[in-house]
Structure formats: structure tokens, C-alpha cells
N, C-alpha and C. Protein backbone atom coordinates (compact mmCIF):
# COMPACT_ATOMS: atom_id res chain seq x y z
N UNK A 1 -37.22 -197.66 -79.30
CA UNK A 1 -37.82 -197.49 -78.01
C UNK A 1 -38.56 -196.15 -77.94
N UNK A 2 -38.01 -194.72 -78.40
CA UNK A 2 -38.24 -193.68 -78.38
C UNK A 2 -39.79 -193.70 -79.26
N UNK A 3 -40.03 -194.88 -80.43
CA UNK A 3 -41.09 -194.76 -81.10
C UNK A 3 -42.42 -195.71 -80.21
N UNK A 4 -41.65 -196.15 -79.38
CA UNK A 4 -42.63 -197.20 -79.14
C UNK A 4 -43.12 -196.08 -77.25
N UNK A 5 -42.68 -195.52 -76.76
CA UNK A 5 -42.88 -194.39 -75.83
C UNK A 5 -44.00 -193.80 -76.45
N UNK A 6 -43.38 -193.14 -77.72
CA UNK A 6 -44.17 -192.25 -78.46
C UNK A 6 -45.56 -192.38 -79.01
N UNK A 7 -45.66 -194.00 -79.42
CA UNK A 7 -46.82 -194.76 -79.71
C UNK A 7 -47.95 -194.63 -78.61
N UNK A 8 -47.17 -194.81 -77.20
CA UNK A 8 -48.20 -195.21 -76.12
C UNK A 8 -48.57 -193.46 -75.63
N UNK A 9 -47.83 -192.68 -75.59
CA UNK A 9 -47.62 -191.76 -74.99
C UNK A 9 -49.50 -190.98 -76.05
N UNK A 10 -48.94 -191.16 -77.23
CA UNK A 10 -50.17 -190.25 -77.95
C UNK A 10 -51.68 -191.20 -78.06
N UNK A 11 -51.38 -192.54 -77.72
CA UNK A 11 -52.67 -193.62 -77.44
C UNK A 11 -52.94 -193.12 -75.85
N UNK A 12 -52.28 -192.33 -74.76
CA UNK A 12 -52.79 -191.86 -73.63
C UNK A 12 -53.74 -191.01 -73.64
N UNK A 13 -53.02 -189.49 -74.26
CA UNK A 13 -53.63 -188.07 -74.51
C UNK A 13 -54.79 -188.82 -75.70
N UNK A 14 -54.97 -189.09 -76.61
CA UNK A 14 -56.39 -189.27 -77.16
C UNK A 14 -57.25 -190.28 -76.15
N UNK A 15 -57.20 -191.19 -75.60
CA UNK A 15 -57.82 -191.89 -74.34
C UNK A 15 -58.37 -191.30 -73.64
N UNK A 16 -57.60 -190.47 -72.95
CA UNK A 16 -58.02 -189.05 -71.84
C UNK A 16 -58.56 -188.06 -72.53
N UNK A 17 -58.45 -187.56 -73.74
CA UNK A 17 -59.08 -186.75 -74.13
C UNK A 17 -60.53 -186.94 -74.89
N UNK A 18 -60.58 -188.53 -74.93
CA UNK A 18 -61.84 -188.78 -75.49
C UNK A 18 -62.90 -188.85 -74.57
N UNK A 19 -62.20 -189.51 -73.44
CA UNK A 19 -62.73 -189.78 -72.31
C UNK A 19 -63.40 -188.33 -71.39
N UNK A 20 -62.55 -187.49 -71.51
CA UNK A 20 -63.27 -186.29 -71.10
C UNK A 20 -64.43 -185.68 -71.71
N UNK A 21 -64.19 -185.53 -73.55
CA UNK A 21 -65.49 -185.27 -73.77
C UNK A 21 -66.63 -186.19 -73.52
N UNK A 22 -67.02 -187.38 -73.35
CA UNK A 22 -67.98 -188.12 -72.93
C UNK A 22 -68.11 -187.75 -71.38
N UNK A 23 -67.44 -187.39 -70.72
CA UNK A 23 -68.35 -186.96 -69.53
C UNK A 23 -68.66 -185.58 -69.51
N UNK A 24 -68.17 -184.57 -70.58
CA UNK A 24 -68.68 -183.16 -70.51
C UNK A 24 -70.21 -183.51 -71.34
N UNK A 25 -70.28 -184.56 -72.19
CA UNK A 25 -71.72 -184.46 -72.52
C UNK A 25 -72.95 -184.84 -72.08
N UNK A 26 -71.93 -186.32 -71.05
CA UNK A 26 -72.97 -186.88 -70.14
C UNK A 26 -73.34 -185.34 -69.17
N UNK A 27 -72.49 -184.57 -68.83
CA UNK A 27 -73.07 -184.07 -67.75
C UNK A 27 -74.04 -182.59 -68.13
N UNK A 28 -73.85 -182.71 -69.53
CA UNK A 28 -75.22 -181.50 -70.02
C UNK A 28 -76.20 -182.17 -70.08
N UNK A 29 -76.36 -183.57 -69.89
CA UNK A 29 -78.14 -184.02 -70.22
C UNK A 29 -78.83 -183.45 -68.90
N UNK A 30 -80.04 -183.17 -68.88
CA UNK A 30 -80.64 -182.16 -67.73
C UNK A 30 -82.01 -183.71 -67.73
N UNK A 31 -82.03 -184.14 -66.57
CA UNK A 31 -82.78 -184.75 -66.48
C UNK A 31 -84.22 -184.61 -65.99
N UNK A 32 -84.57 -183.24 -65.82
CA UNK A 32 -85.57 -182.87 -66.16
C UNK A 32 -86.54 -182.53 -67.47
N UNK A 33 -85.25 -182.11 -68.27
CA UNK A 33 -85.45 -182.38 -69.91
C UNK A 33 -85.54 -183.29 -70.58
N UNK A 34 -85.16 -184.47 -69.74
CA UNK A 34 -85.23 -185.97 -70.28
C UNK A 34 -87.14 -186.61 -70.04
N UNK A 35 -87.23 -185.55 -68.82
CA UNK A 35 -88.66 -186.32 -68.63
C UNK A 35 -89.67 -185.50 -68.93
N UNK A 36 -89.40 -184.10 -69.51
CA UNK A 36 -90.54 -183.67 -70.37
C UNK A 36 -90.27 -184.07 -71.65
N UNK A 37 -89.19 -184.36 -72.37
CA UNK A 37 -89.70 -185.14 -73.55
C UNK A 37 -90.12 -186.24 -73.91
N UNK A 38 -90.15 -186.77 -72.56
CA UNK A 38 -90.71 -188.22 -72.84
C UNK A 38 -92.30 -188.04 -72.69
N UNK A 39 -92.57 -187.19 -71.80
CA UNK A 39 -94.65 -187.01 -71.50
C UNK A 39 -95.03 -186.21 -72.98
N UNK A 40 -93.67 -185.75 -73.74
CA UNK A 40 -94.08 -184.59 -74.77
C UNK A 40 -94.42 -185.79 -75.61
N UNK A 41 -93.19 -186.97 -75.69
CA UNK A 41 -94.00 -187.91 -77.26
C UNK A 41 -94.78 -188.61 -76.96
N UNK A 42 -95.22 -188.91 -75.64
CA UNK A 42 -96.65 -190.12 -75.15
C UNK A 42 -97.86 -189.31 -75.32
N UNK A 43 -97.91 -187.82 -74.84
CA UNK A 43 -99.13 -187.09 -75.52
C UNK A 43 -98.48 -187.16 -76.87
N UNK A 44 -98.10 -187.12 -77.76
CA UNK A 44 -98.11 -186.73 -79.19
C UNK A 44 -98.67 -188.20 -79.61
N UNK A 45 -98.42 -189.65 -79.06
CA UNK A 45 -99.17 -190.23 -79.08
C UNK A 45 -100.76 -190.40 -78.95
N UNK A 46 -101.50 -189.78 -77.77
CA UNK A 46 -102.66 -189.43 -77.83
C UNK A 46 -103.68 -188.76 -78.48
N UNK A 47 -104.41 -189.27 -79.26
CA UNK A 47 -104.84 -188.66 -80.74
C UNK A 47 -106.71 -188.61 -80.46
N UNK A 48 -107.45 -187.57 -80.60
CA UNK A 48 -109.10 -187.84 -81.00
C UNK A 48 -109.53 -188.73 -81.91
N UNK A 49 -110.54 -189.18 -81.64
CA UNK A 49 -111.21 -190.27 -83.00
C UNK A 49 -112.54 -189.86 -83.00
N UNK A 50 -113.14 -189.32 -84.11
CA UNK A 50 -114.29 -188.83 -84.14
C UNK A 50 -115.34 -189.79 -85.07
N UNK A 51 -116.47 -189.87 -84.27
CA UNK A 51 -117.16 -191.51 -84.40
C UNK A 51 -118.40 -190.73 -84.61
N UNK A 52 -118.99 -190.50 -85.50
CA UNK A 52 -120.10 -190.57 -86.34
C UNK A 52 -121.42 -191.49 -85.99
N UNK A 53 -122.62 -190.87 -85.76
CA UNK A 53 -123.77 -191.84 -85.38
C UNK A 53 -123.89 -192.31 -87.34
N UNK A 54 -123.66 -191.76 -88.02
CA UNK A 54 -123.98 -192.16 -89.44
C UNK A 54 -122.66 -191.19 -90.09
N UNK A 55 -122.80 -192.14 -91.51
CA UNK A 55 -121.69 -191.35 -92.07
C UNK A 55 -122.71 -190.98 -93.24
N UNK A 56 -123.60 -191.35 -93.84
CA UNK A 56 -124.53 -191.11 -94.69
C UNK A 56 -126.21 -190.58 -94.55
N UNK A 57 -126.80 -189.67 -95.22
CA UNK A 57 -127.88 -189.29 -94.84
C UNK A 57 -128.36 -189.34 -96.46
N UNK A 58 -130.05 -190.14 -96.02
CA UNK A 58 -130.77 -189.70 -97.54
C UNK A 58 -131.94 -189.16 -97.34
N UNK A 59 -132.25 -188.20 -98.19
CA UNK A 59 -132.99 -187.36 -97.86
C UNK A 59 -134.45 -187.96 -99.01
N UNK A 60 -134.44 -189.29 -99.58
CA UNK A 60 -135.22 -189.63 -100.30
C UNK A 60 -135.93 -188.73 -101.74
N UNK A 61 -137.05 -188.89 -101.95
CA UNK A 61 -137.21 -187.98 -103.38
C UNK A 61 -137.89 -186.84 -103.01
N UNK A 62 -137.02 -185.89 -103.15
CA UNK A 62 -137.79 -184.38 -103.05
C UNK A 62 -137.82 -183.84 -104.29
N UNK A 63 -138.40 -182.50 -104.50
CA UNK A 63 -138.91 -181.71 -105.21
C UNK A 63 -137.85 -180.50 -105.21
N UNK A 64 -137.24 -180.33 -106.28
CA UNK A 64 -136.50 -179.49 -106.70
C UNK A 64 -136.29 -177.97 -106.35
N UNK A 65 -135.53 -177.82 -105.39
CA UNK A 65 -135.33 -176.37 -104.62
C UNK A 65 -135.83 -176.35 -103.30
N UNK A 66 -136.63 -177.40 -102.64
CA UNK A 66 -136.65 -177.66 -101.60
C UNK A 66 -135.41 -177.64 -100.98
N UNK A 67 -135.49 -176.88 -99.53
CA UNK A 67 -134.19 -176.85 -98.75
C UNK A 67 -134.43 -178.00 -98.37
N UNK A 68 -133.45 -178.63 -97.91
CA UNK A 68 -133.21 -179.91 -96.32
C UNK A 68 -132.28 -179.64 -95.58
N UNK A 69 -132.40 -180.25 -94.67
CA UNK A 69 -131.00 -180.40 -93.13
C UNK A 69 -131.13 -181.31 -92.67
N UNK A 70 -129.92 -181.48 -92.34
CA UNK A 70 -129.69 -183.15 -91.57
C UNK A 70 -128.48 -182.37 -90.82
N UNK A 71 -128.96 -183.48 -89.53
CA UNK A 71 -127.44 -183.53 -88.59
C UNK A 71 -126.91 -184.42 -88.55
N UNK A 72 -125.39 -184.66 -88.30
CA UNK A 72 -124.31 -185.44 -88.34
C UNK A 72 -124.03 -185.74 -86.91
N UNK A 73 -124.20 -186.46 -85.80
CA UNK A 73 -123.88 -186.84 -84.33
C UNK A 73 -122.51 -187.17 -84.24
N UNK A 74 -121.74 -186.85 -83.59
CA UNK A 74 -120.18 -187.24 -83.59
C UNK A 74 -120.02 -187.05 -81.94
N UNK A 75 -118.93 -187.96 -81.76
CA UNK A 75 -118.62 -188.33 -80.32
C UNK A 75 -116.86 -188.47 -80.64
N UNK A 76 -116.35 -187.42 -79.34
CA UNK A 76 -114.69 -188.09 -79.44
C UNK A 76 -113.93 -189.11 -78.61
N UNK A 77 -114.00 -190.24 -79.40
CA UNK A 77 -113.95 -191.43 -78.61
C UNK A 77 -112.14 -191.49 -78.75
N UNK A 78 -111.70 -190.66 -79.07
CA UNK A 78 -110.13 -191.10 -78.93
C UNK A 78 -109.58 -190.46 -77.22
N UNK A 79 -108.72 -190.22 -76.88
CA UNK A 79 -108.00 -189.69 -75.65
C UNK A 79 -106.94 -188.31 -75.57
N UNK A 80 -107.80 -187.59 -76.90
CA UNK A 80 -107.04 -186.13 -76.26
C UNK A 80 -108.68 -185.49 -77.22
N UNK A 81 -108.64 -184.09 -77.14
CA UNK A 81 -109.44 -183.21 -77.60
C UNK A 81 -109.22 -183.17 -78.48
N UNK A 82 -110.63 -183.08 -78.97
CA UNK A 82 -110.88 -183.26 -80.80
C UNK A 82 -111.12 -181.91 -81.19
N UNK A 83 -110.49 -181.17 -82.31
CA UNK A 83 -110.41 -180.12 -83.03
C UNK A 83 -110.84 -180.07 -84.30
N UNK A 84 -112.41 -179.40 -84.76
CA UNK A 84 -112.36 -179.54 -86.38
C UNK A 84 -112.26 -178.20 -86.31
N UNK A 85 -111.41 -178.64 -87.87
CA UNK A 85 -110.97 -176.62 -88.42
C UNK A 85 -111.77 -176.21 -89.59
N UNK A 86 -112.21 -177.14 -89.80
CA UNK A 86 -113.08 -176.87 -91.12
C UNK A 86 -113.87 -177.99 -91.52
N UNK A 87 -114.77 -177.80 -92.54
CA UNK A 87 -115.60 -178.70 -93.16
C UNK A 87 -115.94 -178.08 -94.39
N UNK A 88 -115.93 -178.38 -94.93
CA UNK A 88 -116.76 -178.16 -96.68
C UNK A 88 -117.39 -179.27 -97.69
N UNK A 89 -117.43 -178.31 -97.94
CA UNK A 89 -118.74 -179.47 -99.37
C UNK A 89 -117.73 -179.58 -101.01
N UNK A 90 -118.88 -180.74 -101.67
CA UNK A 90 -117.84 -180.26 -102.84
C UNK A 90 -119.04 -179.24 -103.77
N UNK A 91 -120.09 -178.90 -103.11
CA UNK A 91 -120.46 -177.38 -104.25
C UNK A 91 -121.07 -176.65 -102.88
N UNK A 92 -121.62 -175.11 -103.67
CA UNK A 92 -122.00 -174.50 -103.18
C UNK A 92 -123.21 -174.81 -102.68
N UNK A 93 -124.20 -176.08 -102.94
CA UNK A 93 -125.67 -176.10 -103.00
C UNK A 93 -125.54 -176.25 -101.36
N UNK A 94 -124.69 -177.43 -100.80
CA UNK A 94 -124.54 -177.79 -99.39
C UNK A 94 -123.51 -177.56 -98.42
N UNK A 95 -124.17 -176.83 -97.72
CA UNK A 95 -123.20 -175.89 -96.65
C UNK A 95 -123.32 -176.27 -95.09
N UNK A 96 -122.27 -176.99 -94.97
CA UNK A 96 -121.87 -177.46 -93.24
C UNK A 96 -121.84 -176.36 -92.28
N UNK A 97 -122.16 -177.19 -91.28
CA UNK A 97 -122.08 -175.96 -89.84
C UNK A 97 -121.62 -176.90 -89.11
N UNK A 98 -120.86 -176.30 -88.29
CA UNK A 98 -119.88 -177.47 -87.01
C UNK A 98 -119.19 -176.51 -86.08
N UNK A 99 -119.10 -176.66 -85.02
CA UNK A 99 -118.35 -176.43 -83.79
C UNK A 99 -116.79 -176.05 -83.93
N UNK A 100 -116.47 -174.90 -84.86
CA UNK A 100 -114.92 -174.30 -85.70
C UNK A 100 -113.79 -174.18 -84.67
N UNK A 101 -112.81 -174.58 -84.32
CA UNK A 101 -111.79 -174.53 -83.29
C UNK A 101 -112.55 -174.38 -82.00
N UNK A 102 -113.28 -175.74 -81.72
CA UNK A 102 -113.82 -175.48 -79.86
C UNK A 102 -113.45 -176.98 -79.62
N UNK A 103 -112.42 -176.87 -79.11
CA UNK A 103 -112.00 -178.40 -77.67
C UNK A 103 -113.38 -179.25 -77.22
N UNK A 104 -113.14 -180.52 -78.11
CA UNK A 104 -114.34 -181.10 -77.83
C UNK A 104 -113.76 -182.69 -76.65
N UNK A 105 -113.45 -182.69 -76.10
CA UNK A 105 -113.42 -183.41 -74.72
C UNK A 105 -113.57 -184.89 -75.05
N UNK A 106 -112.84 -186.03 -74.83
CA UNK A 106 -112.99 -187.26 -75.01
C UNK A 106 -114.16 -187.75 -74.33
N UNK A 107 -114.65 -188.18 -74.99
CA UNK A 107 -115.99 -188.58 -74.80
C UNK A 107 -117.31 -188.17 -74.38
N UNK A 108 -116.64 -186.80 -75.19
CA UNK A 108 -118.18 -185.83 -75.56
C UNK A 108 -118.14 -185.59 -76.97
N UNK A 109 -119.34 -185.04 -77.69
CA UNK A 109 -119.58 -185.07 -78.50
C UNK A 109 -120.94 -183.79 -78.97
N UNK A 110 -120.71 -183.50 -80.18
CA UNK A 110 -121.30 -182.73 -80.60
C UNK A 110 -122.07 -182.61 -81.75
N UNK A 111 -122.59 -181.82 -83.07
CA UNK A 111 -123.08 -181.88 -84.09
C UNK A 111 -122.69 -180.97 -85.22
N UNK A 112 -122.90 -181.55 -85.98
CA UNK A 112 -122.69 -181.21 -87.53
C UNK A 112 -123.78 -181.10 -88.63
N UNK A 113 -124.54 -179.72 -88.45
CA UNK A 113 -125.53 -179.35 -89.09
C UNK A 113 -125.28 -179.37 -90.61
N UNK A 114 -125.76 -180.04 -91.99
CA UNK A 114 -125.45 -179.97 -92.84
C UNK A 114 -126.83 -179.82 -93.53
N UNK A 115 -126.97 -178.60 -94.52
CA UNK A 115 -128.18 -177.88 -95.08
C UNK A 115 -127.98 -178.35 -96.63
N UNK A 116 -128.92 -178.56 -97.66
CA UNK A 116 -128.90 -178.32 -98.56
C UNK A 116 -129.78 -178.08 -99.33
N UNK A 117 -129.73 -177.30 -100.62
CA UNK A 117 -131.01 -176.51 -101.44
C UNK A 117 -131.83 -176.80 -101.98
N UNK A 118 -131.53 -178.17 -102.35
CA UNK A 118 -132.42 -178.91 -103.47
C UNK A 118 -132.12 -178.74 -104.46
N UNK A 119 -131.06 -178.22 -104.94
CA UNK A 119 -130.92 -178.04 -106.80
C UNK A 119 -130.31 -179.82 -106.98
N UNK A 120 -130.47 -179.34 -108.43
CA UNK A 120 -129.81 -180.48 -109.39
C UNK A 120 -131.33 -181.59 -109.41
N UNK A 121 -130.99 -182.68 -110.42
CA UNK A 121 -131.61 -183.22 -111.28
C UNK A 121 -131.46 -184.81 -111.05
N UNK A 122 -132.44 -185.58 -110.33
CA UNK A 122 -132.42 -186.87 -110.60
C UNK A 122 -131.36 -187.19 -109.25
N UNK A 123 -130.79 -188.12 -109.63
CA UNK A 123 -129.86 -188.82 -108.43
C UNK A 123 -128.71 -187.95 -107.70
N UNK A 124 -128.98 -187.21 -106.16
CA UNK A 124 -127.89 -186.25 -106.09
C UNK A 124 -127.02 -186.69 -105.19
N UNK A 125 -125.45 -186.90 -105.18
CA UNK A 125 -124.53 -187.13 -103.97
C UNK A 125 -123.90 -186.19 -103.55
N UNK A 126 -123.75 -185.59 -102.32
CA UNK A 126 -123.26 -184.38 -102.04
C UNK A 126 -122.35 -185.07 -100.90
N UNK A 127 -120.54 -184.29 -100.81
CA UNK A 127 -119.99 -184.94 -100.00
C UNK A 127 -119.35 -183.80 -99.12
N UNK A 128 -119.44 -183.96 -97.89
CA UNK A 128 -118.86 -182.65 -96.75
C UNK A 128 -117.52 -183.37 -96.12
N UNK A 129 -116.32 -182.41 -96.40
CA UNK A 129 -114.84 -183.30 -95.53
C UNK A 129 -114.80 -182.08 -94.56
N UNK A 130 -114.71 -183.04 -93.31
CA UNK A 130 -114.46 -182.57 -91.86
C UNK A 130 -113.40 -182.46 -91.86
N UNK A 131 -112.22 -181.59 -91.49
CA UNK A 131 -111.01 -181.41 -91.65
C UNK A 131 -110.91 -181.61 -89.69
N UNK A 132 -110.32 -182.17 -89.24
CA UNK A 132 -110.17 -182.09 -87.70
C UNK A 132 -108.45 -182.77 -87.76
N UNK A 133 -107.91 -182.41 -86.31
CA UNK A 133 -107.19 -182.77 -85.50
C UNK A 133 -106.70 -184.83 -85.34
N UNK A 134 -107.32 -185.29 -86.17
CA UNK A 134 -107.47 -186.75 -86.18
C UNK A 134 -106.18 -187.36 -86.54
N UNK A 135 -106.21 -188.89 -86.15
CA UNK A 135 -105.03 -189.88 -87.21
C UNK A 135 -104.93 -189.44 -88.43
N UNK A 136 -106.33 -189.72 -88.95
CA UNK A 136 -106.61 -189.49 -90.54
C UNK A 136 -106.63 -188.05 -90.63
N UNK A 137 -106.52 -186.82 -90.44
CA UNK A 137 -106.85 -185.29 -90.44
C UNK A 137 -108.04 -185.26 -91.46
N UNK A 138 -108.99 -186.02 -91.49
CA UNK A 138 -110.23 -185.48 -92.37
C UNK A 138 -111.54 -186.72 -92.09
N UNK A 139 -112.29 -186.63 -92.31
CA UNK A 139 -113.56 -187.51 -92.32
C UNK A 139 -114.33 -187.15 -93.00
N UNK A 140 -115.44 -187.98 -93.73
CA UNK A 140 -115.66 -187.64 -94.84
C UNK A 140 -117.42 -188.20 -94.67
N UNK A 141 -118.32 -187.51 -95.21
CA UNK A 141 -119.95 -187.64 -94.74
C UNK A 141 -120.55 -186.85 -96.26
N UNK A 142 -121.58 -187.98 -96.30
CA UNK A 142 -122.08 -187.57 -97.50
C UNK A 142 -123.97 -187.19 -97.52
N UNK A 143 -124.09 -186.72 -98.15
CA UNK A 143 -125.89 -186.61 -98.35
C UNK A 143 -126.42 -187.14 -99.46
N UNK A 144 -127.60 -187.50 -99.44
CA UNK A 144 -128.01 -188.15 -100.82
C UNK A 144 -129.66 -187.92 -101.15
N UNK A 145 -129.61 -187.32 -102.22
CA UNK A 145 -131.74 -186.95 -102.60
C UNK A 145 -131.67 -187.33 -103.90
N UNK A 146 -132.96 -187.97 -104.32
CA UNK A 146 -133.53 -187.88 -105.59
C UNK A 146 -134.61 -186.54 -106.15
N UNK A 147 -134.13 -185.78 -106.73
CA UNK A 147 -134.75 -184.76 -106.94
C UNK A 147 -135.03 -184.69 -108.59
N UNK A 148 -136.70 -184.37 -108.09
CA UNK A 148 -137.60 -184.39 -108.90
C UNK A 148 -137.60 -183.04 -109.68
N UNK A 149 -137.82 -182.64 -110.49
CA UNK A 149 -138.29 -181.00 -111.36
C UNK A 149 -139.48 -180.23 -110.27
N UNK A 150 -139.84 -179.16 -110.20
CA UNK A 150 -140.51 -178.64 -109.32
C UNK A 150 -141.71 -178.18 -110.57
N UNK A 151 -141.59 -179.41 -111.42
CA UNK A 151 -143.52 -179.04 -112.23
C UNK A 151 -143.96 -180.15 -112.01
N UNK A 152 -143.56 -180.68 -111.18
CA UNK A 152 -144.24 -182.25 -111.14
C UNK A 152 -144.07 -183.58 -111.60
N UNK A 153 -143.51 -183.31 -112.93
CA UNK A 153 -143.13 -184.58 -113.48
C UNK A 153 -142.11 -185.02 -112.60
N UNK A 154 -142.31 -186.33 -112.42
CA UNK A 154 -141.19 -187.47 -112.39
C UNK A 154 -139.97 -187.72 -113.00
N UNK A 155 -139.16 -187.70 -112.56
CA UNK A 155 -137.75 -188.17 -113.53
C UNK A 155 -138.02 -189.74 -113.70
N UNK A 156 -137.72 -189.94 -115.06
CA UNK A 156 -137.82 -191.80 -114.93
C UNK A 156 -136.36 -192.00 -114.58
N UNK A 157 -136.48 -193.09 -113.79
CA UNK A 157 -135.24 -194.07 -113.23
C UNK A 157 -134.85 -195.10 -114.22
N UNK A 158 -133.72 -194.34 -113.96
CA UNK A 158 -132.89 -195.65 -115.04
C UNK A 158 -132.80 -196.84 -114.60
N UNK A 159 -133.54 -197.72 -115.48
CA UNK A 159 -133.60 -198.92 -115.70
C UNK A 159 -131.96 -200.10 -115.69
N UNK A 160 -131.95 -200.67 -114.62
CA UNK A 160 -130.57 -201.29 -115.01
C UNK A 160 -130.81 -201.82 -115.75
N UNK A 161 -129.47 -202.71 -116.45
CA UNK A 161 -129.27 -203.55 -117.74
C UNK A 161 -129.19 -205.17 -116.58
N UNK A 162 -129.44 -206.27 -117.17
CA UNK A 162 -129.43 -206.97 -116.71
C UNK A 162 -129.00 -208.44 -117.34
């Protein structure tokens, strides 16, 4: 009998004592803290999408060392502010210009000046990554010239095989 007291007696005190910590924890939730983390992950949901009038520019056949520029049109069609932190090229010949940490507003939009020198020989692809704030954190825009020698001759075009 004394074991079977004893049985119920220590199935009480852990009952009650379990039972107490569940309401000391229920009663630290701050339910004001409950509802800024919930607006905190629905904006962390809300992302920029940066939409490009073109993703490609050709600058057709120029003459060797001729500068060019082209602009890049971009619009932020997503639902929070679009942030680019950078842009680069993959050489030195072509050098981006863009709007560097400035809050660009859903559904405004801005430009992306991209210059290049004219070097190199025959068929040129030049590629600039937009580093921004995005789903994807990068976007990617390319330029394209056929450049000729600056004595005049023609490069011959390679002939496909067929």
C-alpha cells in the first residue's frame, strides 16, 4: 500500500510540476513580439524583380578602338525596393555605370549605362553581372560587336561547315 501511495504521490508532484512550467512559458510569449515577427517574415517575403527593356545589346561591326555605349532600361517590378551593389564586366575593356546603393521604388525604374572601347578582334561578347538585392542576387546583360582592325581590312567570317 505504502508503494502504491508512493507511486501516485510522485505521479502528482511531476504533474504539477510539469504543469507549472508550461504556464511559466506560456506566459513569457509577449504578444506583441508575436506580431512583429510575423510582418518581419511577410516583408522578408517581399522581394524586387528587376525587368530589363533588353538583356542584350549589339553594337554591329565597328572599327577597332572605337568607343560605344549602350543603356540598359530596368524597372522594379517586384514589391519592395530594389538595391544594386554592384555591377561588373568580365574585362577591363567594358565598364558599367548604375545607380550604387540608391532605393529604387517598385515600379520605378532606372538605367544602366554600359561603355565599351572597341578593343579585340572579330566576334566580341562582353558580359556585365548586376549584383542587386533580388531572388536571384545577380542579373546578367551582355554586349556584342564585330570588330574590324582599324586599317581597314575586313576580318573574313567564318564560314560555317555544313
Amino acid at each position: 500500500m505504502k508503494k502504491v501511495l508512493s507511486t501516485f504521490g510522485m505521479a502528482a508532484i511531476l504533474l504539477v510540476s510539469f504543469s507549472c512550467k508550461d504556464k511559466k512559458a506560456t506566459s513569457k510569449i509577449n504578444a506583441d513580439n508575436v506580431e512583429v515577427a510575423a510582418n518581419r517574415d511577410e516583408a522578408q517575403k517581399k522581394l524586387p524583380v528587376m525587368t530589363f527593356d533588353k538583356k542584350e545589346h549589339d553594337f554591329g561591326t565597328i572599327v577597332q578602338g572605337t568607343p560605344q555605349e549602350t543603356i540598359f532600361k530596368f524597372t522594379n517590378t517586384g514589391d519592395a525596393p530594389l538595391v544594386i551593389t554592384d555591377a561588373r564586366s568580365t574585362c577591363g575593356c567594358t565598364v558599367p555605370e548604375y545607380p550604387k546603393n540608391t532605393p529604387i521604388a517598385p515600379g520605378e525604374g532606372g538605367e544602366l549605362l554600359v561603355k565599351f572601347n572597341g578593343s579585340g578582334n572579330g566576334a566580341v561578347t562582353k558580359t556585365v553581372t548586376v549584383v542587386a538585392n533580388t531572388d536571384k542576387g545577380s542579373e546578367i546583360i551582355r554586349i556584342k560587336a564585330y570588330v574590324n582592325p582599324k586599317n581597314g581590312q575586313e576580318l573574313a567570317v567564318p564560314m560555317k561547315k555544313g
